[in-house]
Protein backbone atom coordinates (compact mmCIF):
# COMPACT_ATOMS: atom_id res chain seq x y z
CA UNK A 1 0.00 0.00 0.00
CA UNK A 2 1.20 3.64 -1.03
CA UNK A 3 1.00 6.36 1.28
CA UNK A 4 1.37 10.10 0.61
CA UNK A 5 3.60 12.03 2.58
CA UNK A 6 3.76 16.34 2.64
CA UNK A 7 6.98 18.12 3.76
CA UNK A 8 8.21 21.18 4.11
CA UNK A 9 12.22 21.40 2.86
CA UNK A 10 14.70 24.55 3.66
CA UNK A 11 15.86 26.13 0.56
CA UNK A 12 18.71 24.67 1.02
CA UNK A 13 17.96 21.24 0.80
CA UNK A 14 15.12 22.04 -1.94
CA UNK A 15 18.03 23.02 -4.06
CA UNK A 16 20.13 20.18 -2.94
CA UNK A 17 17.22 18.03 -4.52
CA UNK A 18 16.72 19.88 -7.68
CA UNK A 19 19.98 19.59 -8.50
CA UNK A 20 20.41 16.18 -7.41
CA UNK A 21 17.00 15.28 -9.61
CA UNK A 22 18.49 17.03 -12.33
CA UNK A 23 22.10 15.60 -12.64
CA UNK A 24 20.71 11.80 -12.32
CA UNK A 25 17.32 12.36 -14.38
CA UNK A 26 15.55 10.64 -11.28
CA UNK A 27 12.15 12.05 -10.16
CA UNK A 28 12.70 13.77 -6.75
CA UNK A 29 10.33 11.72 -4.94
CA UNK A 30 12.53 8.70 -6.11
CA UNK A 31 15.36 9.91 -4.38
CA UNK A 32 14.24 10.97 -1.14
CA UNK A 33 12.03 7.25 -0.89
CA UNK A 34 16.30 5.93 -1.75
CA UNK A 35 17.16 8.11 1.07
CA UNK A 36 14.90 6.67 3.12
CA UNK A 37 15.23 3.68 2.57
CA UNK A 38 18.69 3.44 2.86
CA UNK A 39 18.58 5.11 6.25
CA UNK A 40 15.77 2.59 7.39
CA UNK A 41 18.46 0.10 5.89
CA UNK A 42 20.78 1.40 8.57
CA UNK A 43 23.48 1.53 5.65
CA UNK A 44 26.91 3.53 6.44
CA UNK A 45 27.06 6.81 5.63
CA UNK A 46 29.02 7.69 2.21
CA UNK A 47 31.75 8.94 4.14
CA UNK A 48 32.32 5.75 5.49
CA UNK A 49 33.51 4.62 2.22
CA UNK A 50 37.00 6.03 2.87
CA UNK A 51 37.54 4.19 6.13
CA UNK A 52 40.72 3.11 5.74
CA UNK A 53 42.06 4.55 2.96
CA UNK A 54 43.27 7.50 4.60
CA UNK A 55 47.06 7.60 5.23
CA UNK A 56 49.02 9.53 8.29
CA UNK A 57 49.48 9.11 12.37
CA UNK A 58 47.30 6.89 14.19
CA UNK A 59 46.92 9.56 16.81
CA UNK A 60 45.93 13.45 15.34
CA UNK A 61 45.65 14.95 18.07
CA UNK A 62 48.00 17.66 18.67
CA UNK A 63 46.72 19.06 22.07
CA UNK A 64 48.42 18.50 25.15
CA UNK A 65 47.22 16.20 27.69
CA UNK A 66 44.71 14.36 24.98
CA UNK A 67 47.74 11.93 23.25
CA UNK A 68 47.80 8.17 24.55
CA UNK A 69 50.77 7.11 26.52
């Protein structure tokens, strides 16, 4: 069964979805139901996808008192 759902977007995101909707050619409604979906999914986050891949010191931080001994 189908329902309808009404929301108000900021501007922001409203443009965030037009442009999406236009660079893909997919209907705006189809992307925020693959939003939600993947959220209800529980999927990682896209910036997830560079876990690992990043290169440097295990510990950053550079504050005093906050380093591992």
């Amino acid at each position: 069964m189908r329902k309808t759902l009404s929301i108000r977007l900021s501007e922001e995101l409203a443009e965030w979805l037009e442009k999406k909707s236009r660079s893909t050619g997919l209907p705006q409604g189809r992307i925020v139901r693959d939003e939600l979906d993947a959220a209800r999914l529980g999927k990682s986050p896209r910036f997830l996808r560079h876990a690992g891949r990043l290169t440097g010191p295990r510990d950053l931080s550079s504050r005093k008192g906050f380093a591992k001994k």
